[in-house]
Protein backbone atom coordinates (compact mmCIF):
# COMPACT_ATOMS: atom_id res chain seq x y z
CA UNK A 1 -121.62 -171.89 50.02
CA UNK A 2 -118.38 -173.86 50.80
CA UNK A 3 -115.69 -171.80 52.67
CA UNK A 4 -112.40 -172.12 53.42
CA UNK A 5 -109.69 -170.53 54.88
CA UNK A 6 -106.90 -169.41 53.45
CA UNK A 7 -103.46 -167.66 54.20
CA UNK A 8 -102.72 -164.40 52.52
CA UNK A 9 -98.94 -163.12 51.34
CA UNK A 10 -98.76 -161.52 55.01
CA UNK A 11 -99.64 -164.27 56.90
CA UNK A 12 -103.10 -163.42 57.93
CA UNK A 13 -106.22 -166.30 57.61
CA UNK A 14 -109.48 -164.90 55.67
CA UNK A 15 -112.77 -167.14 54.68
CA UNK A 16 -113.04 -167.46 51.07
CA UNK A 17 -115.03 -169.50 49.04
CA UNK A 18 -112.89 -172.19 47.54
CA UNK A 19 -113.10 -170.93 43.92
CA UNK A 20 -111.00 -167.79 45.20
CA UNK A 21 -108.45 -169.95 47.02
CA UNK A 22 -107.73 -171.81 43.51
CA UNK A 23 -108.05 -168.64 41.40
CA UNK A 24 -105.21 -166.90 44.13
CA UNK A 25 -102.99 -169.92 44.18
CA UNK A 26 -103.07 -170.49 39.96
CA UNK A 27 -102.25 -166.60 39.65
CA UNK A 28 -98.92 -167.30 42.43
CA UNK A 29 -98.15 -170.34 40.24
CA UNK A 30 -98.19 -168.52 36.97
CA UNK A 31 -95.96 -165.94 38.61
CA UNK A 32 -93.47 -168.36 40.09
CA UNK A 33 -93.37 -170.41 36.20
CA UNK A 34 -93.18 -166.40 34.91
CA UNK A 35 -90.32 -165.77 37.48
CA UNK A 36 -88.45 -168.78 36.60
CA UNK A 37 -88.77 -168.61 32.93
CA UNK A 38 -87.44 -165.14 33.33
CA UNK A 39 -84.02 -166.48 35.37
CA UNK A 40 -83.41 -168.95 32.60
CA UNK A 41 -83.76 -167.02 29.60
CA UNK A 42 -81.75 -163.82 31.54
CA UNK A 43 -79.07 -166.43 32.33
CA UNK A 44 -79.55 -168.65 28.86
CA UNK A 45 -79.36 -166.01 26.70
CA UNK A 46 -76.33 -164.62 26.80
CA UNK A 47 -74.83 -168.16 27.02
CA UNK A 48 -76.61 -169.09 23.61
CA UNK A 49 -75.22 -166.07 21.94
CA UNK A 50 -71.95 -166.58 22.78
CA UNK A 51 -72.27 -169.98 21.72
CA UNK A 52 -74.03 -169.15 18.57
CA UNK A 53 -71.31 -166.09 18.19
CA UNK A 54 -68.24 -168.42 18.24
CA UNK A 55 -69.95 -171.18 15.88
CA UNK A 56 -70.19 -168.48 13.31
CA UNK A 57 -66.72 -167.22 13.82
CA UNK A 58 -65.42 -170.68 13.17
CA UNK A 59 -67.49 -170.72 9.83
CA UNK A 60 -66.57 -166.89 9.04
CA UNK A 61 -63.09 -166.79 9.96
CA UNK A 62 -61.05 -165.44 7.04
CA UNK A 63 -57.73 -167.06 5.98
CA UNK A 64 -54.82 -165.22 4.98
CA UNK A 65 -52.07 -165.87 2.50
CA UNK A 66 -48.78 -163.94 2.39
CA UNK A 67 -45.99 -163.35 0.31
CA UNK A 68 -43.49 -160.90 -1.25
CA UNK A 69 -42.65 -161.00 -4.93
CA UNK A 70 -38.73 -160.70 -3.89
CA UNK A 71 -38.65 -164.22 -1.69
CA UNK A 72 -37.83 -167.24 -3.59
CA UNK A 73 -40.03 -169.88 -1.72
CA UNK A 74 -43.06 -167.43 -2.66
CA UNK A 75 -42.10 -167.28 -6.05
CA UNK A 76 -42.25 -170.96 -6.37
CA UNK A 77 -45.82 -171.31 -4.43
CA UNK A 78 -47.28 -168.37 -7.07
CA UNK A 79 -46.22 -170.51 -9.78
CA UNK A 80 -47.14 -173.59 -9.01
CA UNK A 81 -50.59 -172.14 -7.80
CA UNK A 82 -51.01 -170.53 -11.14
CA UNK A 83 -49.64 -173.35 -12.69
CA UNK A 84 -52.10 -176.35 -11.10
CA UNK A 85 -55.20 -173.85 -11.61
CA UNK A 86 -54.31 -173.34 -15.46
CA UNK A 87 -53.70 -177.09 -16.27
CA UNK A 88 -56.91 -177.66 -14.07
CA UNK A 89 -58.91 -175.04 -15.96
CA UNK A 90 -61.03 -175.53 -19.46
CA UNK A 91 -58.48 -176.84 -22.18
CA UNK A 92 -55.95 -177.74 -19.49
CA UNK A 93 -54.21 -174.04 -19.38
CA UNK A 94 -52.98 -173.76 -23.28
CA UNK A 95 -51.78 -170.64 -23.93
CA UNK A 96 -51.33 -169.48 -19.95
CA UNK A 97 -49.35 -172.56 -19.41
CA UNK A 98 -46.93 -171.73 -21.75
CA UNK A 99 -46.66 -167.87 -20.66
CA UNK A 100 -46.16 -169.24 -17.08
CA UNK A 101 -43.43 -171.34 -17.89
CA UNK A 102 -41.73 -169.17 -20.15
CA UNK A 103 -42.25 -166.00 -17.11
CA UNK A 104 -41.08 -168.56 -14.27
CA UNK A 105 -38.57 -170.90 -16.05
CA UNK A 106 -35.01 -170.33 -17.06
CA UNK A 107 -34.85 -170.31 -21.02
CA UNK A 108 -32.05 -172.77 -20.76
CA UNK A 109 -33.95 -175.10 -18.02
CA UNK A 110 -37.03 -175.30 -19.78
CA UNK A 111 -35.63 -176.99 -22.94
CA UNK A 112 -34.60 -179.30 -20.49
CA UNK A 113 -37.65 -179.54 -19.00
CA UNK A 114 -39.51 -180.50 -22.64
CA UNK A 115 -37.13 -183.12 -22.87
CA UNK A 116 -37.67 -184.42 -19.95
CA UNK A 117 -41.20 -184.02 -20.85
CA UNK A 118 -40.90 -185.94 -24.24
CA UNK A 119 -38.94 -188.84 -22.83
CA UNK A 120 -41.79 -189.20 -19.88
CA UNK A 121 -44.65 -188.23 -21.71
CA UNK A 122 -45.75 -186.28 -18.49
CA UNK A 123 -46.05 -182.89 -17.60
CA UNK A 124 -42.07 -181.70 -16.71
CA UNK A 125 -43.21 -179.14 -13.54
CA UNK A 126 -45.51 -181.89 -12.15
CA UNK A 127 -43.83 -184.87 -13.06
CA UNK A 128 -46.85 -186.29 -13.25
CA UNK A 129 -49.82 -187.09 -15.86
CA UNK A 130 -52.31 -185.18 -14.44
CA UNK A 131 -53.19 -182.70 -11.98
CA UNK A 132 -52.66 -182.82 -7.98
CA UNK A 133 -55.34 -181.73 -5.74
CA UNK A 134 -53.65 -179.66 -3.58
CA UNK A 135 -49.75 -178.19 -3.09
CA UNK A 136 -47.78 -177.07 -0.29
CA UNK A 137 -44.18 -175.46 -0.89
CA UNK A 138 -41.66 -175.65 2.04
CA UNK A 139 -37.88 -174.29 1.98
CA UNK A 140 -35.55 -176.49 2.14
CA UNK A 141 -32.56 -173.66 2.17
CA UNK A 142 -29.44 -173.09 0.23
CA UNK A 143 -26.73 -170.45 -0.02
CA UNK A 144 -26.52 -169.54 -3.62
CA UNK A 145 -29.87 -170.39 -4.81
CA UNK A 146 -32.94 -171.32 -3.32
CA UNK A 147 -34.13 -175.10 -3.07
CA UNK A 148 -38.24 -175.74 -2.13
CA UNK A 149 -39.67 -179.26 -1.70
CA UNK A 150 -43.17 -178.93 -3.67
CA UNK A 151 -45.30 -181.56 -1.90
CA UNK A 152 -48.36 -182.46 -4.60
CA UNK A 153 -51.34 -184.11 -2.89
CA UNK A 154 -53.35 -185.96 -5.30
CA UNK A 155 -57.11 -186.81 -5.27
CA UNK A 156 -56.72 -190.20 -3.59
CA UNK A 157 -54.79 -188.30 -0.95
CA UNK A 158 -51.72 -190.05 -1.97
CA UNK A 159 -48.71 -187.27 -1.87
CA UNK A 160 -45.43 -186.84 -4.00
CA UNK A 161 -42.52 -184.91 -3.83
CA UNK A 162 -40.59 -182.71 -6.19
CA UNK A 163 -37.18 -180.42 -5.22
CA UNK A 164 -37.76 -177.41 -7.23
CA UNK A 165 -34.19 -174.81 -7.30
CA UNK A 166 -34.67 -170.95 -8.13
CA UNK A 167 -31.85 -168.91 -9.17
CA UNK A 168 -31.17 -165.26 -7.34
CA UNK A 169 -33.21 -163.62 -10.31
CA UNK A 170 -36.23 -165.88 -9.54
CA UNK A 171 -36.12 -168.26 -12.23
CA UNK A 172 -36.14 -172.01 -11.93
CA UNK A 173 -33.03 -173.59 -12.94
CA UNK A 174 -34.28 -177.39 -11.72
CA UNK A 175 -37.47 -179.52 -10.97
CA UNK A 176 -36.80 -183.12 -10.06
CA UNK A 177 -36.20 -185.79 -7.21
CA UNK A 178 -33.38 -184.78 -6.32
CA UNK A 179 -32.16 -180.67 -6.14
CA UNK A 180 -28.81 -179.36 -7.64
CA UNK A 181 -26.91 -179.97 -4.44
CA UNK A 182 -27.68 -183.53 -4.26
CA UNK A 183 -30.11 -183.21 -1.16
């Protein structure tokens, strides 16, 4: 029989055969691989669910919208929110396009606005012959009435913009290019 010698974990020499020397240094190398695998999933793992943690908060984060029924500027976003998603809706908004317009719109201003309408042959509050994409609504400030600039982004990402003026009691008194004060 072949012998060898080998060193033990202390130090100390002793014969073996050489089938226990490989058997005694595969079992220290599966413990070192075991050891190290250990260190990098202890220190990876908290890493990766952090990682994972904040890609799902970028997917879950919830976005808020605000408003009071008493500001101007959020009067004109609700409407023209409501307004887009009617005329975007089955049968172009019908019926709710004309109760939103009649709820939002000064009596006097909105026979204006049909003229306007029949003269164009476009929709008055869009100024436009179909439907934007998206809106934004940003004051653009007043004294006795409040004037908004109603930017319409439409689906080739081209934008437009209309001056929209509410009165004190929250009814629009003037869509166009241009607002009541000439800005």
């Amino acid at each position: 029989m072949n012998s060898t010698t080998t060193s033990t974990a202390n130090g100390a020499s002793t014969g073996a055969d050489t089938g226990a020397a490989d058997s005694t240094t595969a079992r220290r190398r599966g413990r070192r691989a075991a050891l190290i695998a250990g260190l990098v999933v202890a220190t990876a793992l908290p890493l990766g669910i952090t990682a994972s943690a904040e890609a799902t908060a970028g997917v879950t984060a919830f976005r808020s919208v605000s408003g009071q029924p008493s500001n101007s500027v959020t009067r004109i976003t609700d409407f023209y929110g409501a307004y887009i998603d009617a005329q975007s809706g089955p049968g172009e908004g019908g019926d709710l396009v004309t109760e939103l317009r009649k709820y939002y719109v000064h009596a006097d201003y909105l026979k204006e606005l049909e003229a306007w309408e029949d003269e164009n042959h476009a929709d008055g509050v869009l100024r436009a012959q179909n439907v934007p994409a998206k809106w934004t609504v940003t004051d653009n400030g007043t004294a006795d009435h409040t004037e908004a600039v109603v930017t319409l982004t439409w689906g080739d990402r081209t934008k437009t913009t209309i001056i929209v003026d509410m009165n004190r009691d929250h009814e629009i008194i003037h869509i166009g290019d241009k607002g009541i004060g000439g800005k």
